[in-house]
N, C-alpha and C. Protein backbone atom coordinates (compact mmCIF):
# COMPACT_ATOMS: atom_id res chain seq x y z
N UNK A 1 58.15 63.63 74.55
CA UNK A 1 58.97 64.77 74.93
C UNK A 1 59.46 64.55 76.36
N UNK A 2 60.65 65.09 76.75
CA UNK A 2 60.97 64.98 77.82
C UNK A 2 60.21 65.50 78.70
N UNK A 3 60.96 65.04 80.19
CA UNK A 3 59.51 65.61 81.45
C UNK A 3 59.98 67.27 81.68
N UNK A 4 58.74 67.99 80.62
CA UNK A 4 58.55 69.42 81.20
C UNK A 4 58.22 70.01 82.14
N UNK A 5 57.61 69.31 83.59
CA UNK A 5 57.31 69.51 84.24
C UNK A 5 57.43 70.74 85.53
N UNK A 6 57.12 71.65 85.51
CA UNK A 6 57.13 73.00 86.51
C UNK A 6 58.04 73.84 85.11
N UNK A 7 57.73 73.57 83.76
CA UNK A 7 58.23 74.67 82.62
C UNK A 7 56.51 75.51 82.24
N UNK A 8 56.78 76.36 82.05
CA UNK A 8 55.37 77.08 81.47
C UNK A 8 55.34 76.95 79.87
N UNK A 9 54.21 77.22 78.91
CA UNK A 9 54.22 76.93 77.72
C UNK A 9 54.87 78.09 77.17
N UNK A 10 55.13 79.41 77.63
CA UNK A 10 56.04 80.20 77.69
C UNK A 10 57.60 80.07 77.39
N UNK A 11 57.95 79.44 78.73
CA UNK A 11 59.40 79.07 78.45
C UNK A 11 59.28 77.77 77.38
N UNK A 12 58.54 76.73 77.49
CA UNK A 12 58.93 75.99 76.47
C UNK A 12 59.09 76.55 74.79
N UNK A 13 58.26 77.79 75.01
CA UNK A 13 58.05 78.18 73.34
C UNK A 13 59.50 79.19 73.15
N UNK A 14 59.73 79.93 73.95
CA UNK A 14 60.85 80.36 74.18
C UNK A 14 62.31 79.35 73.55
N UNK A 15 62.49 78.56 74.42
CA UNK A 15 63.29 77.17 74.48
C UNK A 15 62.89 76.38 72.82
N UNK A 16 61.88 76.06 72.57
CA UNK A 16 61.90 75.87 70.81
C UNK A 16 62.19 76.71 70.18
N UNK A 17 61.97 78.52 70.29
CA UNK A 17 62.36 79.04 69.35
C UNK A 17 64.26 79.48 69.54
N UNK A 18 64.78 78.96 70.32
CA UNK A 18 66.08 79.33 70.68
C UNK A 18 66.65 78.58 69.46
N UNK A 19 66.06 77.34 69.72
CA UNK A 19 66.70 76.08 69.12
C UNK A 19 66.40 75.90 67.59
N UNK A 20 65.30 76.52 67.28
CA UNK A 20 65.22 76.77 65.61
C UNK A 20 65.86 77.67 64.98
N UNK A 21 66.49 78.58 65.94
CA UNK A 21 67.50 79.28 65.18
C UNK A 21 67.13 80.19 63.74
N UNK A 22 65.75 80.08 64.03
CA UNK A 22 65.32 81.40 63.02
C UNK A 22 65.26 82.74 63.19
N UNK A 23 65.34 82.95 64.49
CA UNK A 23 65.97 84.30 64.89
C UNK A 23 66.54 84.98 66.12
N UNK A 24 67.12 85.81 66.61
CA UNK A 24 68.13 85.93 68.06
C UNK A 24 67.52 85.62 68.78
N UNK A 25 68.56 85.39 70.23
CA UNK A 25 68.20 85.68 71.58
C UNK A 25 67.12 86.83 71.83
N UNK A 26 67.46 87.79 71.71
CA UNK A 26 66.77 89.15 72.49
C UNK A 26 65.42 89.05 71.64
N UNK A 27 65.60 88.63 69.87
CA UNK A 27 64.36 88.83 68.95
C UNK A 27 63.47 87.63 70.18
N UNK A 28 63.83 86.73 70.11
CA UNK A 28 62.70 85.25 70.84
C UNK A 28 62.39 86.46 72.43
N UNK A 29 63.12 86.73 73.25
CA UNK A 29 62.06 87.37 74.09
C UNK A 29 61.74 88.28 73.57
N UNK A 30 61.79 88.84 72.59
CA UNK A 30 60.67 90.78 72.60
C UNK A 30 59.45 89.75 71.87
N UNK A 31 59.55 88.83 71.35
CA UNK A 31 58.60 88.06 70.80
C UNK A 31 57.54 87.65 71.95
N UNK A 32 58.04 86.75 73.19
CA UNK A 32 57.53 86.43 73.72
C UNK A 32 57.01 87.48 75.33
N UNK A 33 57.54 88.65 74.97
CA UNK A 33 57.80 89.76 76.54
C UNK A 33 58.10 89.10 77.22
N UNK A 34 59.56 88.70 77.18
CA UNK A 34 60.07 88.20 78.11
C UNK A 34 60.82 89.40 78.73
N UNK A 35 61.04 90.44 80.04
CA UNK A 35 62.64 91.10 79.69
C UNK A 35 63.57 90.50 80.11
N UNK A 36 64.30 90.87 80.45
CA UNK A 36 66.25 90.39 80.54
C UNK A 36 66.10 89.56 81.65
N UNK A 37 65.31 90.56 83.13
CA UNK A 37 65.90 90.14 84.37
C UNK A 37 65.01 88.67 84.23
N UNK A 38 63.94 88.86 83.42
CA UNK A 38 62.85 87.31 84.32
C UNK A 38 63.97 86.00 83.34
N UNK A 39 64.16 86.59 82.23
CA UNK A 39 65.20 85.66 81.41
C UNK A 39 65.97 85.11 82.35
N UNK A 40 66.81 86.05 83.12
CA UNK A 40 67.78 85.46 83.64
C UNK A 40 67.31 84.90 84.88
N UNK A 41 66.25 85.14 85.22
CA UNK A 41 65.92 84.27 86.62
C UNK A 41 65.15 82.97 85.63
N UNK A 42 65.05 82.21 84.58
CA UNK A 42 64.97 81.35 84.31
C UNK A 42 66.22 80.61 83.80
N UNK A 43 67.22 81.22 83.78
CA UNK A 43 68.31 80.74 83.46
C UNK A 43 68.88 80.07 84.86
N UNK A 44 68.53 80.95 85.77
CA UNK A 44 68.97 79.90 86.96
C UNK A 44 68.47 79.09 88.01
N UNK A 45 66.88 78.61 87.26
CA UNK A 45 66.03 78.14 87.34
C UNK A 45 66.61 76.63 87.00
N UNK A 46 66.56 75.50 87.88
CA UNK A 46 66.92 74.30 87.27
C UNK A 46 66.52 73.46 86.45
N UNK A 47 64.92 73.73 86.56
CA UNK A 47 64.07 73.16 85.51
C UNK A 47 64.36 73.29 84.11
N UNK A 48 64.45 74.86 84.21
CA UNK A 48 64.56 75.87 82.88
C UNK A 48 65.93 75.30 82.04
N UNK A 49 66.96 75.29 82.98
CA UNK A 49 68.15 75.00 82.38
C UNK A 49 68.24 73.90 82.41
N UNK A 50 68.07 72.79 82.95
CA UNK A 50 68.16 71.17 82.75
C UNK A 50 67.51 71.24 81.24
N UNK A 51 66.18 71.34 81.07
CA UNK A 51 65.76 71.33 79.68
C UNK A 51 66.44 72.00 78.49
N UNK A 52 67.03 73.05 78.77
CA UNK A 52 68.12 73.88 77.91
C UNK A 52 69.21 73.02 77.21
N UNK A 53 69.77 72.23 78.91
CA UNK A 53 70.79 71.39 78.39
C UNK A 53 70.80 70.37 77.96
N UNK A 54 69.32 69.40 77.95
CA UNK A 54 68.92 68.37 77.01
C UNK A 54 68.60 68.68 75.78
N UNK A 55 68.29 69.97 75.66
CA UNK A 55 68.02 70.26 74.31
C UNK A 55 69.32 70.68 73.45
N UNK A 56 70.14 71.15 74.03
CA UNK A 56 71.72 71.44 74.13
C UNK A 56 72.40 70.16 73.87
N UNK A 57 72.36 69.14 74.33
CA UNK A 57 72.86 68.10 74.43
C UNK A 57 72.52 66.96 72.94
N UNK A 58 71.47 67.33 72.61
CA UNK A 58 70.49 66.57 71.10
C UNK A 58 70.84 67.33 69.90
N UNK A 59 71.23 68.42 69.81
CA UNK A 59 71.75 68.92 68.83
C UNK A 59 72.84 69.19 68.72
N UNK A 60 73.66 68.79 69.77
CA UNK A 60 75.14 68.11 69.59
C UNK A 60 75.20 67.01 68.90
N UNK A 61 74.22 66.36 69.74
CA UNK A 61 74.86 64.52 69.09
C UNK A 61 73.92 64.63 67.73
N UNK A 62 72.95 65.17 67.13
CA UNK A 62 72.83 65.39 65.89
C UNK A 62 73.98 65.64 64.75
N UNK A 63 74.34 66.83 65.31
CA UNK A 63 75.77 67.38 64.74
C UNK A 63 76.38 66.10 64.24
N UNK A 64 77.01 65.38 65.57
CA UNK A 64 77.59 64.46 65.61
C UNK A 64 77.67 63.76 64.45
N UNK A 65 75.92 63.36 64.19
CA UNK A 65 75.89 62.24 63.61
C UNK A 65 76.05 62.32 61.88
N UNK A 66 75.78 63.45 61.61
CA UNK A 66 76.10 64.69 60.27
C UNK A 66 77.25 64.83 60.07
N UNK A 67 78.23 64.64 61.25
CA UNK A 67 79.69 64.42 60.72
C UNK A 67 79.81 63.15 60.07
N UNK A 68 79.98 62.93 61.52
CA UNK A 68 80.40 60.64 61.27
C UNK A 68 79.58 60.54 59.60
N UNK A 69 78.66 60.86 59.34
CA UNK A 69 77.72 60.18 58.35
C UNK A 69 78.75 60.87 56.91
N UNK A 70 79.13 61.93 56.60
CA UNK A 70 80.29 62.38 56.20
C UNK A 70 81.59 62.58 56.15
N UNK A 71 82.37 61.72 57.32
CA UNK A 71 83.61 61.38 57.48
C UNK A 71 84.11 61.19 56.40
N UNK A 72 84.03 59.90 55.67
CA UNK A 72 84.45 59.00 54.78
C UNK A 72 84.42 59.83 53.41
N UNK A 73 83.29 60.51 53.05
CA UNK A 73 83.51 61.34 51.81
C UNK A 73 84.73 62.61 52.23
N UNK A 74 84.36 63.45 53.21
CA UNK A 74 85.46 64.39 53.31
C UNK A 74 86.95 63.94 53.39
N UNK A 75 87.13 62.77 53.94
CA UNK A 75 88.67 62.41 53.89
C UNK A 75 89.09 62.02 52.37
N UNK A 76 88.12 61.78 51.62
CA UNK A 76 87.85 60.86 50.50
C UNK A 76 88.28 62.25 49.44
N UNK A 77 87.93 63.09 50.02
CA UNK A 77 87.74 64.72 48.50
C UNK A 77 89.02 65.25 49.46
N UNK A 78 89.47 65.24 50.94
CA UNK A 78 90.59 65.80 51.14
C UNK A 78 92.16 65.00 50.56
N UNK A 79 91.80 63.64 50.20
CA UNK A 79 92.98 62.84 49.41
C UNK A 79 92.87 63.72 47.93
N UNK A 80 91.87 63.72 47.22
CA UNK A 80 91.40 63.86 45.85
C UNK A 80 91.90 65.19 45.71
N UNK A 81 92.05 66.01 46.64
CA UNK A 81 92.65 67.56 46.76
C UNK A 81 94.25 67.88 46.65
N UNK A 82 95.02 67.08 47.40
CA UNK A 82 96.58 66.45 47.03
C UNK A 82 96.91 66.54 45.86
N UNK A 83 95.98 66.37 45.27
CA UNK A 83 96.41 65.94 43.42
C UNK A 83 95.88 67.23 42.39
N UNK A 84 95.64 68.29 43.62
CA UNK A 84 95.09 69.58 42.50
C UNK A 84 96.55 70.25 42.18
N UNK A 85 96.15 71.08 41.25
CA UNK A 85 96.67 71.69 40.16
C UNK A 85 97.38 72.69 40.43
N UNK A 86 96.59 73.28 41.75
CA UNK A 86 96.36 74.87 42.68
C UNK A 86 97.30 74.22 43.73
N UNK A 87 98.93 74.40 43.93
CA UNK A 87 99.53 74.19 44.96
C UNK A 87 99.33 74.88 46.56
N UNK A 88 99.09 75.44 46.68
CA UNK A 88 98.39 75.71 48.26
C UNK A 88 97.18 74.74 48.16
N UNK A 89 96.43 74.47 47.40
CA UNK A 89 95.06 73.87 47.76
C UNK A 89 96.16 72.23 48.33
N UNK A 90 96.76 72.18 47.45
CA UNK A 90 97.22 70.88 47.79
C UNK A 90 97.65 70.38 48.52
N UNK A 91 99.03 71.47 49.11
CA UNK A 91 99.74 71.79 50.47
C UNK A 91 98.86 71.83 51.87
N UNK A 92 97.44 72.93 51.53
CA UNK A 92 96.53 72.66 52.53
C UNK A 92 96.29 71.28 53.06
N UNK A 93 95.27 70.45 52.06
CA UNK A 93 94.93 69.11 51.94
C UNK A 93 95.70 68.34 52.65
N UNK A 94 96.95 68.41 52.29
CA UNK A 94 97.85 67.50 52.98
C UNK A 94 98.31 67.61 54.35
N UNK A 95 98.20 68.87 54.81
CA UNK A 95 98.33 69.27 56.35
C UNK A 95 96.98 68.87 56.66
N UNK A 96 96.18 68.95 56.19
CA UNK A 96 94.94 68.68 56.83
C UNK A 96 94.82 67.44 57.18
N UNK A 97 95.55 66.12 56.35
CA UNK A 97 94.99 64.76 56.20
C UNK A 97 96.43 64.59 57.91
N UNK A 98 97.39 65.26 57.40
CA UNK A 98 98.25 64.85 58.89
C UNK A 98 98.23 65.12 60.00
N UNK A 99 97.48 65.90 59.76
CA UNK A 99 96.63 66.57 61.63
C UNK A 99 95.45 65.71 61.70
N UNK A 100 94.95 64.88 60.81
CA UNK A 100 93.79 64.26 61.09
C UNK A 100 93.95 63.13 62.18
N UNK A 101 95.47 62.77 61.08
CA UNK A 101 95.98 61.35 61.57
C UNK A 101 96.90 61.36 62.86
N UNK A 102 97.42 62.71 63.42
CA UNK A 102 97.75 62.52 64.64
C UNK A 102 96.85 62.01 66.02
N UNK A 103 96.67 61.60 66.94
CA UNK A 103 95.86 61.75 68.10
C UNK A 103 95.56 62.95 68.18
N UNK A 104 94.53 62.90 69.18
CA UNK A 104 94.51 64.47 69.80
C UNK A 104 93.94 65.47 68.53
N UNK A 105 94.04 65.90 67.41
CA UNK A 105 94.23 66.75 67.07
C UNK A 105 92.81 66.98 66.04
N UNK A 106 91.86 66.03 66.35
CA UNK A 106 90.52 66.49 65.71
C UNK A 106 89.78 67.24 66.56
N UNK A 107 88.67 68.18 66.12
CA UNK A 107 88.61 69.29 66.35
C UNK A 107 87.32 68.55 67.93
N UNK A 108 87.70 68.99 69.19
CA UNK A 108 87.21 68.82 69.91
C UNK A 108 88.11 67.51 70.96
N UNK A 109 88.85 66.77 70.49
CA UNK A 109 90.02 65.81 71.07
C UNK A 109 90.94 66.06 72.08
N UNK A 110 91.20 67.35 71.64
CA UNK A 110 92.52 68.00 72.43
C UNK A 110 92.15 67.86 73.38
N UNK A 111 91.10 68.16 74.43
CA UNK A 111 91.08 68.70 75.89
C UNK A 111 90.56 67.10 76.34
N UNK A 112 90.65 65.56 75.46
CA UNK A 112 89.78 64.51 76.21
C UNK A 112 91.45 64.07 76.57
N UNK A 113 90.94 63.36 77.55
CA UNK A 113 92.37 62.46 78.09
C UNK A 113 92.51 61.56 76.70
N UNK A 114 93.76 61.44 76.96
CA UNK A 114 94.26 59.87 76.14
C UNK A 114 93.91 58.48 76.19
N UNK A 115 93.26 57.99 76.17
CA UNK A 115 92.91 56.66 76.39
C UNK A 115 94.22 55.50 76.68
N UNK A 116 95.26 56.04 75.70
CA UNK A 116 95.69 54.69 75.28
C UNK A 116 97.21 55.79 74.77
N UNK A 117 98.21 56.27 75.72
CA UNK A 117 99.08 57.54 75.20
C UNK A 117 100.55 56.65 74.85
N UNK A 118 100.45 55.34 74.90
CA UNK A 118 101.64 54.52 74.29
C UNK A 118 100.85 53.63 72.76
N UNK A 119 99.99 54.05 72.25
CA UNK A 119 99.57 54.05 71.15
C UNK A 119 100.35 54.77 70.15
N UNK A 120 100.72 53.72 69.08
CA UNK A 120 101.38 54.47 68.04
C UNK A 120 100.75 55.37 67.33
N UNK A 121 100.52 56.21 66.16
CA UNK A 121 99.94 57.07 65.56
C UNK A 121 99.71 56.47 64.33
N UNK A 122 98.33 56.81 63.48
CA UNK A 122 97.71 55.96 62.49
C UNK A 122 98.52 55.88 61.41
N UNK A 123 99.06 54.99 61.12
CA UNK A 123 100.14 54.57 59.77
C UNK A 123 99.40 55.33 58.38
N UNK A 124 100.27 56.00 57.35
CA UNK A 124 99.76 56.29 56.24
C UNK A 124 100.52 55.60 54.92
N UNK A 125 99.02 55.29 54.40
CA UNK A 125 99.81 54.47 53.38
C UNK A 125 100.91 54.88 52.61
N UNK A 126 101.97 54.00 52.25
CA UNK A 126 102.69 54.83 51.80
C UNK A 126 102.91 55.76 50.10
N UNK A 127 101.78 55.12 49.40
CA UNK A 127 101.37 55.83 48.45
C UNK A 127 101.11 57.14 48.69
N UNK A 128 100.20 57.29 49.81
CA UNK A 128 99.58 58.90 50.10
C UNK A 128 100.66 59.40 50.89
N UNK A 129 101.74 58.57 51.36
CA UNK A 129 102.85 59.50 52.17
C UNK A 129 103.44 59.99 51.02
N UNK A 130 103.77 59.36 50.14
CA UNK A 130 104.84 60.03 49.09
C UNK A 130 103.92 61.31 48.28
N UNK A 131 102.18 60.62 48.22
CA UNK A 131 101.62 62.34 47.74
C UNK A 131 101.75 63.18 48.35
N UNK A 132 101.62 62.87 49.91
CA UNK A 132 101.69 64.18 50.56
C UNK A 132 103.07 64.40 50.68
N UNK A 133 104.56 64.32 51.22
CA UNK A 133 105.39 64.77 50.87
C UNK A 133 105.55 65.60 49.77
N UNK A 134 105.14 65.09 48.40
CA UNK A 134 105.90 65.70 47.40
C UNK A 134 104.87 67.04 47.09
N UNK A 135 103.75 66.68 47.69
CA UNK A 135 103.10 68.42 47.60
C UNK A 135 103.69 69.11 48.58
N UNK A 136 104.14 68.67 49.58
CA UNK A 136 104.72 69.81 50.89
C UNK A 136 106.19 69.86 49.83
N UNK A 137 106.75 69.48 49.56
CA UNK A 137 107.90 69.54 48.78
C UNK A 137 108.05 71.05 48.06
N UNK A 138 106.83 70.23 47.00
CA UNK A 138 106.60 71.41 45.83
C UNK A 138 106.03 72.52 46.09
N UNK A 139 106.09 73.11 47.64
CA UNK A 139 105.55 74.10 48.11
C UNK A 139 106.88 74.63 48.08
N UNK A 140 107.94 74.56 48.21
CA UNK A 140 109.44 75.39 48.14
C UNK A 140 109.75 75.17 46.73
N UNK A 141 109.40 74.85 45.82
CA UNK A 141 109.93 74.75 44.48
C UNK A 141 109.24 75.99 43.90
N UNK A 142 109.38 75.93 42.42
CA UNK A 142 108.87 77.41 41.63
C UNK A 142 107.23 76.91 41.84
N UNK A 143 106.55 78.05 41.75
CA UNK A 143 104.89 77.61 41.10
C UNK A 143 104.63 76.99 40.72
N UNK A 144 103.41 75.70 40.63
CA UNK A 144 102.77 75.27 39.18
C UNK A 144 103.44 73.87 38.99
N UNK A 145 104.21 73.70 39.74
CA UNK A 145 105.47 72.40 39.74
C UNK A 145 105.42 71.57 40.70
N UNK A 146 104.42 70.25 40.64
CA UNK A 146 104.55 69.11 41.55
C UNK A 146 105.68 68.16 41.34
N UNK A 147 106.12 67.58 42.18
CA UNK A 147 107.11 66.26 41.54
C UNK A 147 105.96 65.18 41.09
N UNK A 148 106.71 64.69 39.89
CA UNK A 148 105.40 64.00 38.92
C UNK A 148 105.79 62.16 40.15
N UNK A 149 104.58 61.93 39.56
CA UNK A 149 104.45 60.34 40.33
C UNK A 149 105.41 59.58 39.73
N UNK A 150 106.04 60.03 38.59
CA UNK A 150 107.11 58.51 38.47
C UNK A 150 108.34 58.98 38.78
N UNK A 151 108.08 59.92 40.00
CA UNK A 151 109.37 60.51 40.16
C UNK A 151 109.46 59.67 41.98
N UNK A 152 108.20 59.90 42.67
CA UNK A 152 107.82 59.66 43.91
C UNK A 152 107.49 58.11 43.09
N UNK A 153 107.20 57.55 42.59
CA UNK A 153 106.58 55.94 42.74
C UNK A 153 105.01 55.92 43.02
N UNK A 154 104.13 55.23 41.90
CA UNK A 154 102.88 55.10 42.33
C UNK A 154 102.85 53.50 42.80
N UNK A 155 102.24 53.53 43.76
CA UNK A 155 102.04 52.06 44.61
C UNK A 155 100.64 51.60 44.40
N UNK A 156 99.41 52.71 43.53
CA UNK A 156 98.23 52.58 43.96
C UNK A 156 98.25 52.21 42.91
C-alpha cells in the first residue's frame, strides 16, 4: 500500500469506503462520526488529499484499462449497427463511428493539445464510407428505406 503515513485508520477507512462506492459521502461519515467541518479540515490536509488523489488517480487508469480492453469490440458492434433495420439506430452508429475518427473528439481529447495538428484525419475504408453515407442518406428518404449495397457497391 502506499505510504499512509500521518493518515489515521479512521481516515483511511473513510478513504476505502469512498472508493467502494457502496454508499454516499455524508452515509461514510455518519458511519464513521465524522462531521462536515473535521471532513473538511481533512480535505485540506495534504496527507489526506495526496492519498485521495492516488486513489483518484488508480481508478482512473483502471477505467482506462476497461475501455482500451473493449475498444475493438465496441467499434466492432458500432460498424455491425450501420446495417440495422431501425434507421436512427443506424444514422446514430454512423455519427458515432465519424466523431470517433476525427482528432480531438473522443470523449476526454478535446481539452489535450494536439500533438501532431498537420496530421491528416484517420482514412475510412471506403466500404464503410459508402455504409455510412448511405445510412445518413436514408435518413432524408421515407422510413424503413436504406439504399441497398448494390446500389452503393460492396468492396468487402
Amino acid at each position: 500500500m502506499p505510504n499512509n503515513k500521518g493518515l489515521t485508520k479512521r481516515q483511511l477507512a473513510v478513504i476505502e469506503d469512498l472508493f467502494a462506492g457502496q454508499i454516499d459521502e455524508q452515509q461514510i461519515l455518519d458511519k464513521y462520526k465524522v462531521d462536515r467541518r473535521l471532513y473538511d479540515k481533512w480535505l485540506a490536509d495534504e496527507v489526506f488529499i495526496g492519498e485521495f488523489e492516488r486513489r483518484l488517480q488508480s481508478a482512473r487508469r483502471q477505467g482506462e484499462l476497461i475501455i482500451a480492453r473493449y475498444a475493438a469490440f465496441a467499434a466492432a458492434k458500432l460498424v455491425q449497427l450501420t446495417e440495422s433495420e431501425n434507421q436512427e439506430t443506424a444514422r446514430k452508429a454512423c455519427l458515432d463511428i465519424i466523431g470517433l475518427l476525427r482528432p480531438g473528439t473522443a470523449k476526454g481529447e478535446a481539452d489535450l493539445p494536439d500533438d501532431n495538428p498537420a496530421a491528416p484525419p484517420a482514412e475510412i475504408p471506403p466500404a464503410l464510407a459508402s455504409r455510412l453515407l448511405s445510412a445518413l442518406a436514408a435518413g432524408n428518404e421515407s422510413p424503413g428505406t436504406l439504399v441497398p449495397s448494390s446500389v452503393v457497391g460492396s468492396d468487402e
